[in-house]
N, C-alpha and C. Protein backbone atom coordinates (compact mmCIF):
# COMPACT_ATOMS: atom_id res chain seq x y z
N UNK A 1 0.85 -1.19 0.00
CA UNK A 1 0.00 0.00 0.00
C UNK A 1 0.89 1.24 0.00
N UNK A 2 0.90 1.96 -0.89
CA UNK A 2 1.33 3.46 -1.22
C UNK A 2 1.08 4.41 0.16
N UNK A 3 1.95 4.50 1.01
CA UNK A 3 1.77 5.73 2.19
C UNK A 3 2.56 6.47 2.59
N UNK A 4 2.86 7.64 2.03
CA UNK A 4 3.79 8.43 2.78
C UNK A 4 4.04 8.38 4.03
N UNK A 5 5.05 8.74 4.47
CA UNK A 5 5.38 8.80 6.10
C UNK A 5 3.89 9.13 6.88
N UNK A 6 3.52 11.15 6.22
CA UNK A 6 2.54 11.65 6.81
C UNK A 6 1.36 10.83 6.80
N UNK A 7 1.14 10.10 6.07
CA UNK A 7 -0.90 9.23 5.96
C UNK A 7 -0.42 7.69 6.60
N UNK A 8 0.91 7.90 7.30
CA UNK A 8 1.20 6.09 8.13
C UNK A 8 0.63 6.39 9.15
N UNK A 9 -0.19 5.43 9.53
CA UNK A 9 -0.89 5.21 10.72
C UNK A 9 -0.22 3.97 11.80
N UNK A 10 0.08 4.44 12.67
CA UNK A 10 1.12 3.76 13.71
C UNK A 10 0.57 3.70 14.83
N UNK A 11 -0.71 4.49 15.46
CA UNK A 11 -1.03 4.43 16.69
C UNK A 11 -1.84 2.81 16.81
N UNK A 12 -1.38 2.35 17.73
CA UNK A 12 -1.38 0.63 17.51
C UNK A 12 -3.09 0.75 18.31
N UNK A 13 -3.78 2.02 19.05
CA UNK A 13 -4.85 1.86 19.67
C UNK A 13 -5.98 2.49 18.76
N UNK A 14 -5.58 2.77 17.41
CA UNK A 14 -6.40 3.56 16.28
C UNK A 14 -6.64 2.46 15.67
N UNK A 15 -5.61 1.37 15.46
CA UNK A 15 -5.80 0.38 14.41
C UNK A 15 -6.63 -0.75 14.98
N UNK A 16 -6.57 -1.01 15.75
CA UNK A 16 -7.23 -1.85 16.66
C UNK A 16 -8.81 -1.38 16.54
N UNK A 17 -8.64 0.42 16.67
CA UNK A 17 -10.43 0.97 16.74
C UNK A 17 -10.93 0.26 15.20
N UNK A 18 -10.16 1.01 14.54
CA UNK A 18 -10.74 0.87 12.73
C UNK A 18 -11.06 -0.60 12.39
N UNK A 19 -10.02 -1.32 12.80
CA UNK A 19 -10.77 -3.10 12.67
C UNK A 19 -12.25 -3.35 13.02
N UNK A 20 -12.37 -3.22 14.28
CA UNK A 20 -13.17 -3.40 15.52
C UNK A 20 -14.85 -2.58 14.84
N UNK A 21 -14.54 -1.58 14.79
CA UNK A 21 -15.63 -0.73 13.82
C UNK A 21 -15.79 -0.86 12.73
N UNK A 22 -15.13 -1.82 11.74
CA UNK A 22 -15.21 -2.04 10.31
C UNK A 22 -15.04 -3.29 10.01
N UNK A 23 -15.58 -4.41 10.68
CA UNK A 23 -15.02 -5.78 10.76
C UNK A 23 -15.37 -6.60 9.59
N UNK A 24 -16.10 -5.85 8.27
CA UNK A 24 -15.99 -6.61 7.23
C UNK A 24 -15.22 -6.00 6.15
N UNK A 25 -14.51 -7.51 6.41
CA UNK A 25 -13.30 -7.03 5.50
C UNK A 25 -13.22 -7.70 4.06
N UNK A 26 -12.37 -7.36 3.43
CA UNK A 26 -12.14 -7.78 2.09
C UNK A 26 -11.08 -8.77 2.21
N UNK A 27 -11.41 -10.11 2.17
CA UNK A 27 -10.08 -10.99 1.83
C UNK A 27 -9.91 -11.50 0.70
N UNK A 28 -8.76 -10.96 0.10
CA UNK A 28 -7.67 -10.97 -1.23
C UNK A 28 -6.58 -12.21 -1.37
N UNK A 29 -6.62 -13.29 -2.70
CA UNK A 29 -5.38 -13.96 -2.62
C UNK A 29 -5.18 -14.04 -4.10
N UNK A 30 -3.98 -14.35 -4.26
CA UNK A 30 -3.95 -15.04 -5.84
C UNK A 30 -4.02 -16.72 -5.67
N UNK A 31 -4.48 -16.70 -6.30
CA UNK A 31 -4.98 -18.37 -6.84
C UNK A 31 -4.57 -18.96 -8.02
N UNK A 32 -4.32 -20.22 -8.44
CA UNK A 32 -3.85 -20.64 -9.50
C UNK A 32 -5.08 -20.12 -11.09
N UNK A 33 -6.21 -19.68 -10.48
CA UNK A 33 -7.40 -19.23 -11.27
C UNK A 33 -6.84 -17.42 -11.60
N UNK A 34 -6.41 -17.16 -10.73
CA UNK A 34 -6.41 -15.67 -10.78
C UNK A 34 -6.54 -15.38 -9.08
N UNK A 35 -6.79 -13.79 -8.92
CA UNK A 35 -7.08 -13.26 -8.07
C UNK A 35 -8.60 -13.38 -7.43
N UNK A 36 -8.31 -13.73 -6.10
CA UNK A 36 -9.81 -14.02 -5.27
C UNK A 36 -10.27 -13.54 -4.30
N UNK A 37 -11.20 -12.85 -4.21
CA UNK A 37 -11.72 -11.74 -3.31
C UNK A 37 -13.33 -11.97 -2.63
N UNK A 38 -13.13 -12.00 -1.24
CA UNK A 38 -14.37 -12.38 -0.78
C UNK A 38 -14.24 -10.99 0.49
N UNK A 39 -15.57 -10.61 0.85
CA UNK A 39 -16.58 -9.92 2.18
C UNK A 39 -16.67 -11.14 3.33
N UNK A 40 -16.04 -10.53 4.56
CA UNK A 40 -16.03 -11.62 5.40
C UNK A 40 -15.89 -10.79 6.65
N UNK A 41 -16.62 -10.86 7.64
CA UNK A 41 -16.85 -10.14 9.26
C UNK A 41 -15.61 -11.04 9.81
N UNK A 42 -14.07 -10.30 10.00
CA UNK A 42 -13.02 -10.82 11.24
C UNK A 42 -12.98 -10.41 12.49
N UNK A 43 -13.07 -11.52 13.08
CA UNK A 43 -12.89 -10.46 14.97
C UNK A 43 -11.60 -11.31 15.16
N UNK A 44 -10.81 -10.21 15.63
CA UNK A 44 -9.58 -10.49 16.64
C UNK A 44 -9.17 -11.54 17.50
N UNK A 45 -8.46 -12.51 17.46
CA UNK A 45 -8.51 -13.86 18.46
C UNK A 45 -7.14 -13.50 18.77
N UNK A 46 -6.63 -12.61 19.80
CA UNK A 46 -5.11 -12.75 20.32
C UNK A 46 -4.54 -12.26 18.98
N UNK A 47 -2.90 -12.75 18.31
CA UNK A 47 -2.25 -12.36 17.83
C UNK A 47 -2.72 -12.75 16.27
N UNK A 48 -4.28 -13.31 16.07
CA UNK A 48 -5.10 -13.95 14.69
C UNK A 48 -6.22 -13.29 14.92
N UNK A 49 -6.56 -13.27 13.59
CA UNK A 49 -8.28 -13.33 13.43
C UNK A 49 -9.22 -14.55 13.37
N UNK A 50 -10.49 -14.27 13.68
CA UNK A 50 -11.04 -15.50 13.21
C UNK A 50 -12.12 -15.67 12.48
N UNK A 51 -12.82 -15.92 11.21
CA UNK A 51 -13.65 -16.18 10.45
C UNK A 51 -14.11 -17.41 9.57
N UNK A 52 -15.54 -17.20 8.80
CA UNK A 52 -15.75 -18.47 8.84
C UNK A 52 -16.50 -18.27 7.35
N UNK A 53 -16.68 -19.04 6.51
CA UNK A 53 -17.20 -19.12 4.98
C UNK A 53 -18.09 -20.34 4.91
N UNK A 54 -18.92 -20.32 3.66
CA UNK A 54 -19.64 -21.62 3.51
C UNK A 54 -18.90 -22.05 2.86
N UNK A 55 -19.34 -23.65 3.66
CA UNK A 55 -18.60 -24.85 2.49
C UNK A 55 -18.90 -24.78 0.94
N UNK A 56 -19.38 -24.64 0.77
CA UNK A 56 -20.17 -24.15 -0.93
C UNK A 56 -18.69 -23.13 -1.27
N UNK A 57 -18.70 -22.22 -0.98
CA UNK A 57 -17.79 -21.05 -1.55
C UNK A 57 -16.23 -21.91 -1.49
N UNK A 58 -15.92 -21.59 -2.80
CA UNK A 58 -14.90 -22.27 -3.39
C UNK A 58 -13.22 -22.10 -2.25
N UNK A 59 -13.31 -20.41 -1.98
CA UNK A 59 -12.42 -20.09 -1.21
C UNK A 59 -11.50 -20.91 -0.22
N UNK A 60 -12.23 -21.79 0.71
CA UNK A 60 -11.23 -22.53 1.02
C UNK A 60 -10.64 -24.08 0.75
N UNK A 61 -10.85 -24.21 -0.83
CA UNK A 61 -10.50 -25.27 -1.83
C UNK A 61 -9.16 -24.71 -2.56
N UNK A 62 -9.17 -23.50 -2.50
CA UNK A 62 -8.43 -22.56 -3.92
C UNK A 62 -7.32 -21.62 -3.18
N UNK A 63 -7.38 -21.64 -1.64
CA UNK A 63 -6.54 -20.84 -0.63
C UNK A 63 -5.94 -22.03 0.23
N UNK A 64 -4.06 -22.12 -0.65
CA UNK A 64 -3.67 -23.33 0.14
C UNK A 64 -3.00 -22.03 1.42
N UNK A 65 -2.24 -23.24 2.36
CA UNK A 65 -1.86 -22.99 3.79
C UNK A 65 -0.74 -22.36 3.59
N UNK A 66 -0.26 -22.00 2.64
CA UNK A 66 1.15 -21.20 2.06
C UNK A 66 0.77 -19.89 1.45
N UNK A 67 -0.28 -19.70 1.10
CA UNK A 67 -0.75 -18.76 0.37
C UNK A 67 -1.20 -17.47 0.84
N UNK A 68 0.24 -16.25 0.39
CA UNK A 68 -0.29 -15.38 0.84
C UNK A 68 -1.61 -14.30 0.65
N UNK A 69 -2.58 -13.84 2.11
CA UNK A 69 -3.54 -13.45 1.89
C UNK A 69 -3.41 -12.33 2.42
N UNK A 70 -4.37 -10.62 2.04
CA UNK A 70 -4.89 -9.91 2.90
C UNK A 70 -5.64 -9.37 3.00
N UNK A 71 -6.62 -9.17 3.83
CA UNK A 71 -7.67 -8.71 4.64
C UNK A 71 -7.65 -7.11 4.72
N UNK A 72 -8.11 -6.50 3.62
CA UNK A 72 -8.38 -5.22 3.89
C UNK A 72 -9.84 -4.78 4.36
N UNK A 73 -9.64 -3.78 5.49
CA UNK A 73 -10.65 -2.89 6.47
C UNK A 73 -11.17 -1.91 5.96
N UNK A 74 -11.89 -1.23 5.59
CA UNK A 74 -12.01 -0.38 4.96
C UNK A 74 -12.60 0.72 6.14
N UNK A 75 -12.38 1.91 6.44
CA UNK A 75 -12.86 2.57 7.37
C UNK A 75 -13.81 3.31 6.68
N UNK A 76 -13.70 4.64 7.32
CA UNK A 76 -14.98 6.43 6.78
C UNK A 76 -13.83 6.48 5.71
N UNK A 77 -14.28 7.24 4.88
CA UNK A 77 -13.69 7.73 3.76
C UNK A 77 -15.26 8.84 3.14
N UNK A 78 -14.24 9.22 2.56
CA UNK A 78 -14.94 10.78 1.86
C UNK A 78 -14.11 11.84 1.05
N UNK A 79 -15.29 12.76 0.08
CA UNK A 79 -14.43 13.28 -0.71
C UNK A 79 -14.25 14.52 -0.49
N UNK A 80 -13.04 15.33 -1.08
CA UNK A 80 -12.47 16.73 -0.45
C UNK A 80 -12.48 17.35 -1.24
N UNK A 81 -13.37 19.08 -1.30
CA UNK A 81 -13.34 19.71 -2.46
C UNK A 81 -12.54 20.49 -2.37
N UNK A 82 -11.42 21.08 -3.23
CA UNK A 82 -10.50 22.27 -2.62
C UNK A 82 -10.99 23.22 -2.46
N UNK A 83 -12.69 23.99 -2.65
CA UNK A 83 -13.65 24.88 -2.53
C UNK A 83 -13.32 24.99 -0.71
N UNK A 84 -12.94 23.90 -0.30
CA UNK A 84 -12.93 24.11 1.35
C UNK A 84 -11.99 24.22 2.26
N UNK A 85 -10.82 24.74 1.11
CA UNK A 85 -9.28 25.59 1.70
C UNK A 85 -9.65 26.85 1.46
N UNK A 86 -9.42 27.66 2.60
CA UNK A 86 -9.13 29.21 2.83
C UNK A 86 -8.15 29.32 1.56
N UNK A 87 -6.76 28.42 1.25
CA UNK A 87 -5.73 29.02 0.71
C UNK A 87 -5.94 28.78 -0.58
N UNK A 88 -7.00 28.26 -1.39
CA UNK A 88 -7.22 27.94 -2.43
C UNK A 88 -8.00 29.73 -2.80
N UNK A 89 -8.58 30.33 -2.24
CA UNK A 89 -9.03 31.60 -3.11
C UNK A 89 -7.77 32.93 -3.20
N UNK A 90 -6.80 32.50 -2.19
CA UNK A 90 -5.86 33.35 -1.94
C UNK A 90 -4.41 32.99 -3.27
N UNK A 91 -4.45 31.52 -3.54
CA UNK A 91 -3.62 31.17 -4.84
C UNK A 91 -3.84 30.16 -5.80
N UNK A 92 -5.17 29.53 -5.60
CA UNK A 92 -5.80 28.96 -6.41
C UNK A 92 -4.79 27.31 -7.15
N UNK A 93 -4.11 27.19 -5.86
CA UNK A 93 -3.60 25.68 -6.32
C UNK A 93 -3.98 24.89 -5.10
N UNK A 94 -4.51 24.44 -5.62
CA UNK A 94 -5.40 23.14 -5.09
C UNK A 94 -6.02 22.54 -6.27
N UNK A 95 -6.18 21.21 -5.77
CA UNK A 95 -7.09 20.13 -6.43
C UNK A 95 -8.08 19.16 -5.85
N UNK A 96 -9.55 18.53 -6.40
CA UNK A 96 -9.96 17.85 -5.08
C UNK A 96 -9.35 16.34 -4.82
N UNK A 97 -9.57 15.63 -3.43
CA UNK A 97 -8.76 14.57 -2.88
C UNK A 97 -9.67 13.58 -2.47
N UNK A 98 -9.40 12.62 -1.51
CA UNK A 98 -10.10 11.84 -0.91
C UNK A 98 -9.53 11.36 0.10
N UNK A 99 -10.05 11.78 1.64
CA UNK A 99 -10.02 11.28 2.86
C UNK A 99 -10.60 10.18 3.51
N UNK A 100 -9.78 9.48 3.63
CA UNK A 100 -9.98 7.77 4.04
C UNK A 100 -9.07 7.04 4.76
N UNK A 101 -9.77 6.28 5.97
CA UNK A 101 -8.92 5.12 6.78
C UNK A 101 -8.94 4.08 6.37
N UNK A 102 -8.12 3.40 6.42
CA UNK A 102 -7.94 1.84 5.71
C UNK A 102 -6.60 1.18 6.92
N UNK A 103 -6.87 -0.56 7.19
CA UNK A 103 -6.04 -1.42 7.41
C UNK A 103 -5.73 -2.72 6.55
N UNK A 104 -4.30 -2.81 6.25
CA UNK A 104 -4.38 -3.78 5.39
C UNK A 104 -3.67 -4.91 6.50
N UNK A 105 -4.58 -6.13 6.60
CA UNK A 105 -3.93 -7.21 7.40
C UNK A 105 -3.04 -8.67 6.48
N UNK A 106 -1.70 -8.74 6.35
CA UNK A 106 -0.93 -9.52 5.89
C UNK A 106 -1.01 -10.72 6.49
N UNK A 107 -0.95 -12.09 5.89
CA UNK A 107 -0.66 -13.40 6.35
C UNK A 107 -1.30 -14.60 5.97
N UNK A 108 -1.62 -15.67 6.54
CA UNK A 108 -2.05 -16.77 5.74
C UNK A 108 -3.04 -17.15 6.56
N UNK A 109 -3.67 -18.51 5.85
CA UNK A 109 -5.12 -19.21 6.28
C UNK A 109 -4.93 -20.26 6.94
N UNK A 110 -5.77 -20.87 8.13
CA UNK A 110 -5.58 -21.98 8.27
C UNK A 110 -7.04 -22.18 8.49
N UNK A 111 -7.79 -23.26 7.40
CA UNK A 111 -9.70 -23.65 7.80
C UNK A 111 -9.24 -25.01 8.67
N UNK A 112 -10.47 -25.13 9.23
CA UNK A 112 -10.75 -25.87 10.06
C UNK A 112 -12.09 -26.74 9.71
N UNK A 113 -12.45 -27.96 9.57
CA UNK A 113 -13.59 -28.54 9.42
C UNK A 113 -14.45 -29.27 10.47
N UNK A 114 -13.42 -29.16 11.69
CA UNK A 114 -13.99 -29.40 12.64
C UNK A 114 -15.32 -28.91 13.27
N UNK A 115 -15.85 -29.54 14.09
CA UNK A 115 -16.95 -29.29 14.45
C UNK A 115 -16.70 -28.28 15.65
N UNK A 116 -15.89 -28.83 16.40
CA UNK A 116 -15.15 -28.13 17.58
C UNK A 116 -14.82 -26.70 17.11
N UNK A 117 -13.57 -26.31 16.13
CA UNK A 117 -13.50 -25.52 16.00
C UNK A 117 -14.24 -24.37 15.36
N UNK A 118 -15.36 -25.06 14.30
CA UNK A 118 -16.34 -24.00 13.96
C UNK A 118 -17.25 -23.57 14.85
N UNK A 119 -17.50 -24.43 16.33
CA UNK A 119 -18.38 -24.29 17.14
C UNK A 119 -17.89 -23.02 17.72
N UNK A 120 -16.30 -23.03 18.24
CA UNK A 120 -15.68 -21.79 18.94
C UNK A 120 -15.97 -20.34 18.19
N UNK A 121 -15.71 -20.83 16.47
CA UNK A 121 -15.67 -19.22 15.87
C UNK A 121 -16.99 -19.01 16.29
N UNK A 122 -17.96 -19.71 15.82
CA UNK A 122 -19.11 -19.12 15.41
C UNK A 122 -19.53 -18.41 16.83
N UNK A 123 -19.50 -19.07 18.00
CA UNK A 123 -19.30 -18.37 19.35
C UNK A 123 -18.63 -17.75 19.73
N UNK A 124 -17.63 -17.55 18.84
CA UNK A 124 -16.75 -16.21 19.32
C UNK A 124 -17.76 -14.69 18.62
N UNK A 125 -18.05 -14.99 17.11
CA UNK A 125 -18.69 -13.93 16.30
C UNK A 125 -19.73 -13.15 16.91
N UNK A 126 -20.73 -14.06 16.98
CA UNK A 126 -22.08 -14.13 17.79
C UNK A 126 -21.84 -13.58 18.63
N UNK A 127 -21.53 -14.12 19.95
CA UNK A 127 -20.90 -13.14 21.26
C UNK A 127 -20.56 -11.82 20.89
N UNK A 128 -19.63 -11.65 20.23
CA UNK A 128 -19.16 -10.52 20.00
C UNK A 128 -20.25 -9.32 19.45
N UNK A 129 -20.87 -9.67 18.34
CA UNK A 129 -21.51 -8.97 17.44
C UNK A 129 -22.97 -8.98 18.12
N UNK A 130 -23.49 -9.86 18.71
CA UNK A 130 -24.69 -9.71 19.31
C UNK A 130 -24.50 -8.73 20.99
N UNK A 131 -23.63 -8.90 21.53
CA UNK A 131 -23.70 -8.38 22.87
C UNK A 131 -23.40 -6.63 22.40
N UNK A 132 -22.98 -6.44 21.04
CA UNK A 132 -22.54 -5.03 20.45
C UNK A 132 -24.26 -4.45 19.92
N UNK A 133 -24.74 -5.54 19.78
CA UNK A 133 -26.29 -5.05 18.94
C UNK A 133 -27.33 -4.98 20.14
N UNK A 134 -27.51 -6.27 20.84
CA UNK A 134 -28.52 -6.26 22.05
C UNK A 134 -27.84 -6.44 23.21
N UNK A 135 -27.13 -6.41 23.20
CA UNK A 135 -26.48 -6.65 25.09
C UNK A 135 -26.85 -8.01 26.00
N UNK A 136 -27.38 -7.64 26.82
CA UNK A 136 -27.43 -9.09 27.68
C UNK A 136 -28.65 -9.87 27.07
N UNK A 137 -29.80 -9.68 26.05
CA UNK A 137 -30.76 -9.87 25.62
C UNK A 137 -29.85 -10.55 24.02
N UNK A 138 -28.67 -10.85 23.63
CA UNK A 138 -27.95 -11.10 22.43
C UNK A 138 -28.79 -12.30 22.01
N UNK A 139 -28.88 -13.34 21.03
CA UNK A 139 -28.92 -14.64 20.33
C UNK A 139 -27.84 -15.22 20.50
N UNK A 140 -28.13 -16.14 21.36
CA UNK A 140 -27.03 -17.32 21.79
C UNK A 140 -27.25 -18.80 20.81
N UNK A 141 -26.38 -19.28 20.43
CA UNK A 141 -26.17 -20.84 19.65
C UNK A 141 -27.27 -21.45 20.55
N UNK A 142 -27.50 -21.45 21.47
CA UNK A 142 -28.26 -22.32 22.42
C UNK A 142 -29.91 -21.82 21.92
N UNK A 143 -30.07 -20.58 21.77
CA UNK A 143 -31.79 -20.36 21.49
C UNK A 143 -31.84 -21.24 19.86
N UNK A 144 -30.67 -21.56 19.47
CA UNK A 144 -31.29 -22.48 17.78
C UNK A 144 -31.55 -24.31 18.48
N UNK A 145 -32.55 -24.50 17.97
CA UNK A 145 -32.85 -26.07 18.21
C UNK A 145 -31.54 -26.76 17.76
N UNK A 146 -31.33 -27.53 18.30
CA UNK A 146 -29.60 -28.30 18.09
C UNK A 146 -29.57 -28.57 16.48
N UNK A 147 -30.30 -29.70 16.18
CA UNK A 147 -30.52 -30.12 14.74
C UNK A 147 -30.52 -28.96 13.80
N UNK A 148 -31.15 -28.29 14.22
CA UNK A 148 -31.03 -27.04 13.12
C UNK A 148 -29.65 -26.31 13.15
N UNK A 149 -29.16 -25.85 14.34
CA UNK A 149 -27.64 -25.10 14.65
C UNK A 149 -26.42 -26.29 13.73
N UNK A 150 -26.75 -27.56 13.79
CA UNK A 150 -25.65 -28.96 13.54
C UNK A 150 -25.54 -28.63 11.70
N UNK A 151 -27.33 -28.52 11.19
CA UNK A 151 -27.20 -28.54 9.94
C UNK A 151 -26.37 -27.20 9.34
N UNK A 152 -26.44 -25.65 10.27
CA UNK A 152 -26.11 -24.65 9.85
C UNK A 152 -24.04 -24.70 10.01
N UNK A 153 -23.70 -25.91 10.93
CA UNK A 153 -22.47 -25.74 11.35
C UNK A 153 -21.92 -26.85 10.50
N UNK A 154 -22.45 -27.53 9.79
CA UNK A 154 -22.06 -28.49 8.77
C UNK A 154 -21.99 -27.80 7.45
N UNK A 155 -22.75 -26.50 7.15
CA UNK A 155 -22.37 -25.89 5.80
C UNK A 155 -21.39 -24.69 6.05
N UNK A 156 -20.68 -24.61 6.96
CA UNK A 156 -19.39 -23.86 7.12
C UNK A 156 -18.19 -24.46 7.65
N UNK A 157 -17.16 -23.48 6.91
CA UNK A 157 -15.57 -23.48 7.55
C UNK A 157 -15.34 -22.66 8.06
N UNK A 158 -14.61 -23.14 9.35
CA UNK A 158 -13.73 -22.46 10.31
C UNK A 158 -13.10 -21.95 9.84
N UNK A 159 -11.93 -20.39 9.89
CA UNK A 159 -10.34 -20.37 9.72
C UNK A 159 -10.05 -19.29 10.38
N UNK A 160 -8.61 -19.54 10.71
CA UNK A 160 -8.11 -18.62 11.64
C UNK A 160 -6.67 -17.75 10.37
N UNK A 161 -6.46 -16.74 10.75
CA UNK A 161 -5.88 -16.10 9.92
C UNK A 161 -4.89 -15.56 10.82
N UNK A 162 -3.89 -15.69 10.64
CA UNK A 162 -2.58 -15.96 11.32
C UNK A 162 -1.57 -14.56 10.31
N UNK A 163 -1.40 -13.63 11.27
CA UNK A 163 -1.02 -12.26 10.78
C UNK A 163 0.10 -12.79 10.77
N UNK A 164 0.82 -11.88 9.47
CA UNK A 164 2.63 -11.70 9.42
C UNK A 164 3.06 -10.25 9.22
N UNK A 165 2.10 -9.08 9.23
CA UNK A 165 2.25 -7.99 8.79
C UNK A 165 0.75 -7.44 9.20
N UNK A 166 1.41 -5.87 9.65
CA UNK A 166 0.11 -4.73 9.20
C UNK A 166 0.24 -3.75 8.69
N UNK A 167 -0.52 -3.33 7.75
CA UNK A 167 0.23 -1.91 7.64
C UNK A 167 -1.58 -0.63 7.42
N UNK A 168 -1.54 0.21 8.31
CA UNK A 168 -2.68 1.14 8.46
C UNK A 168 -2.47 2.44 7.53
N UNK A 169 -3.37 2.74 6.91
CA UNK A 169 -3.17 4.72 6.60
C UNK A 169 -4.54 5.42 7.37
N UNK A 170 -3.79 6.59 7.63
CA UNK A 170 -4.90 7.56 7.85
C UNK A 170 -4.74 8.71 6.96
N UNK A 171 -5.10 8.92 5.59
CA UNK A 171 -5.73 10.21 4.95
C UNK A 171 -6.39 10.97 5.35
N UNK A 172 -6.02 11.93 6.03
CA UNK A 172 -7.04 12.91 6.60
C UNK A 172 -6.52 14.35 6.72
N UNK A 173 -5.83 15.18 5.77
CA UNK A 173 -5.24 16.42 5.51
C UNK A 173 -4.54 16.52 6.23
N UNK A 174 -3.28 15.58 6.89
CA UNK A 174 -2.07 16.38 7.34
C UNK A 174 -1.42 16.78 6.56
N UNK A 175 -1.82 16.49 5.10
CA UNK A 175 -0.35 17.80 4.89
C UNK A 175 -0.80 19.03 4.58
N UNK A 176 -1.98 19.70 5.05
CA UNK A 176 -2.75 20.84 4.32
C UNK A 176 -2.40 22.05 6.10
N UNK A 177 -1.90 23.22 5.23
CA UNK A 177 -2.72 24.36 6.49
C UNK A 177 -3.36 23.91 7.72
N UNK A 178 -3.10 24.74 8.82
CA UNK A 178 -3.70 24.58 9.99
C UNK A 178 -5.25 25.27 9.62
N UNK A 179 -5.47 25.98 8.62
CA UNK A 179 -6.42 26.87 8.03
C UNK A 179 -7.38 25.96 7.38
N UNK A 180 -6.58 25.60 6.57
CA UNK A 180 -7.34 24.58 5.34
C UNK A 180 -7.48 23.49 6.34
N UNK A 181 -6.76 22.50 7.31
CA UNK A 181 -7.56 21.68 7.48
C UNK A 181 -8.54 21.96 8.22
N UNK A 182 -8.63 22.77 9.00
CA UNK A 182 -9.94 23.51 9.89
C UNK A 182 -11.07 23.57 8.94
N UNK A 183 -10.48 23.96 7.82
CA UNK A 183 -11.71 24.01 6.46
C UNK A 183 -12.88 22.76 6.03
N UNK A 184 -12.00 21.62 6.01
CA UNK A 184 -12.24 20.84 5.68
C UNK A 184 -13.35 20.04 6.97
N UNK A 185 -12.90 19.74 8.24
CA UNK A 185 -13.57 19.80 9.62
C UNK A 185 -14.85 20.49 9.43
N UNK A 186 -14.68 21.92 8.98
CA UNK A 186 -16.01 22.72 9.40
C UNK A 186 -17.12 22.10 7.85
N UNK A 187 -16.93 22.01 6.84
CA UNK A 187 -17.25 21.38 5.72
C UNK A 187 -17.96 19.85 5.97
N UNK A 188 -17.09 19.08 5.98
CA UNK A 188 -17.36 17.63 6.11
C UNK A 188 -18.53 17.76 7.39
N UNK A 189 -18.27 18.58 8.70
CA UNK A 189 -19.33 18.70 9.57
C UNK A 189 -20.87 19.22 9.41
N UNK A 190 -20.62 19.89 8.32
CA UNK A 190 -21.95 21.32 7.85
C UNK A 190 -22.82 19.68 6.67
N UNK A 191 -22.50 19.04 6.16
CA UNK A 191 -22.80 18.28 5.13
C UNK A 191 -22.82 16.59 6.11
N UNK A 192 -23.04 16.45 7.16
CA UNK A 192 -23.05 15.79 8.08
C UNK A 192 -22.39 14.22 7.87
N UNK A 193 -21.13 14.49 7.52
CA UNK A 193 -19.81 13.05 7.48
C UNK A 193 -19.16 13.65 8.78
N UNK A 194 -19.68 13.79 9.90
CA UNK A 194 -19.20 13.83 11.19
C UNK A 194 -18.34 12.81 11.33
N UNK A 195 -18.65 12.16 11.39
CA UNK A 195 -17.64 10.60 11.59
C UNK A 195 -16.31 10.94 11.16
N UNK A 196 -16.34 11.39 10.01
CA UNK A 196 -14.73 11.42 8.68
C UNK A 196 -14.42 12.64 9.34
N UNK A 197 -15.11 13.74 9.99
CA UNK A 197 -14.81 15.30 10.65
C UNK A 197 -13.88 14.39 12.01
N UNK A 198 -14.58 13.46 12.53
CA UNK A 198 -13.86 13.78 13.99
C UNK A 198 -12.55 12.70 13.97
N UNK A 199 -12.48 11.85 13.24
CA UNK A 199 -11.28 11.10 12.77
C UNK A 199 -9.95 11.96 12.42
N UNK A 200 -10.80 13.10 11.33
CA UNK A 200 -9.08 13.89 11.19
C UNK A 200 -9.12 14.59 12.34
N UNK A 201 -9.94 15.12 13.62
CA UNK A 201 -9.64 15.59 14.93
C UNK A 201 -9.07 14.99 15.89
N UNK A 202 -9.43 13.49 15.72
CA UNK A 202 -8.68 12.42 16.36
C UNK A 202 -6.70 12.09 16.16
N UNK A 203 -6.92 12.30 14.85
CA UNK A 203 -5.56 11.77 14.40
C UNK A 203 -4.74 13.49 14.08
N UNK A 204 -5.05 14.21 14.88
CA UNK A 204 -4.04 15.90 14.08
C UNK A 204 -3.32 15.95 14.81
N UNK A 205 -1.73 16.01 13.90
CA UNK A 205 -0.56 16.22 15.03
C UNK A 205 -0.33 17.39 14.72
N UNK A 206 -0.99 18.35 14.05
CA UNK A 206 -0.71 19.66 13.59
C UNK A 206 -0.88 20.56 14.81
């Protein structure tokens, strides 16, 4: 991934947020077919992720255990008009841009067909994603009638994704004016991408 020094994102407690808030990710490999790209919700297991695909989807037939993969995050992103630099009416160089967080996660696959282990992801996901939606009221594996949960855990794979690399950007006008990026803040806020406003407030070392 193309990142200047200024758009490297290094704060190890930002990258962690942007996963966590954007957990469907894009996983990318080359394949003896070509390039293969699937939408897949990862949550964090320690120093791996963990996710899970239907047996049907070719993906883990065509993604051997050597094969490098990565998992891009996609955060807020949005577009920048130079109409919203002070210094653009004063010398009229500017052009418009695009402000966006992104994590790219490096490393390989390991599926699982076990019963055991698809039992853990799928209870890891659930947990996670339901106690984030309803709280103590979540959908537990236990409210599905067994037979029915057995048939739904027999048409998926486990896999754990075993990092070797990360690398984060944050695009968000550091290299512009203390002026102009104020510009951009008051803009993106007035047109309500609050979210993409308080990210470059989050991340300004200016």
């Amino acid at each position: 991934m193309y990142a200047p020094a200024h758009f490297t994102e290094t704060d190890a407690a930002e990258i962690d947020r942007l996963w966590t808030a954007h957990p469907l990710a894009v996983l990318v490999a080359m394949t003896e077919d070509g390039l293969l790209a699937n939408h897949i919700p990862l949550l964090r297991d320690g120093a791996d992720f963990l996710g899970h695909v239907a047996l049907a989807n070719d993906m883990h037939r065509r993604i051997g255990a050597d094969t490098p993969v990565v998992a891009i995050f996609n955060a807020i992103d949005g577009y920048v008009s130079p109409n919203w630099y002070p210094s653009k009416a004063e010398t009229h160089k500017a052009v418009p841009t695009w402000n966006y967080q992104v994590v790219h996660v490096h490393g390989c696959l390991t599926f699982s067909y076990r019963d055991g282990d698809k039992r853990r992801c799928v209870n890891a996901l659930t947990h996670h994603f339901e106690r984030l939606t309803n709280g103590d009221t979540g959908w537990r594996m236990g409210d599905a009638p067994a037979d029915f949960l057995q048939t739904m855990l027999d048409g998926i794979v486990a896999f754990r994704l075993r990092v070797t690399r990360i690398e984060a950007k944050s695009k968000l006008s550091q290299n512009r004016t203390a002026a102009d990026f104020q510009g951009v803040v008051r803009h993106l806020d007035a047109q309500g991408s609050t979210v993409l406003a308080q990210a470059m407030l989050r991340g300004h070392k200016t």
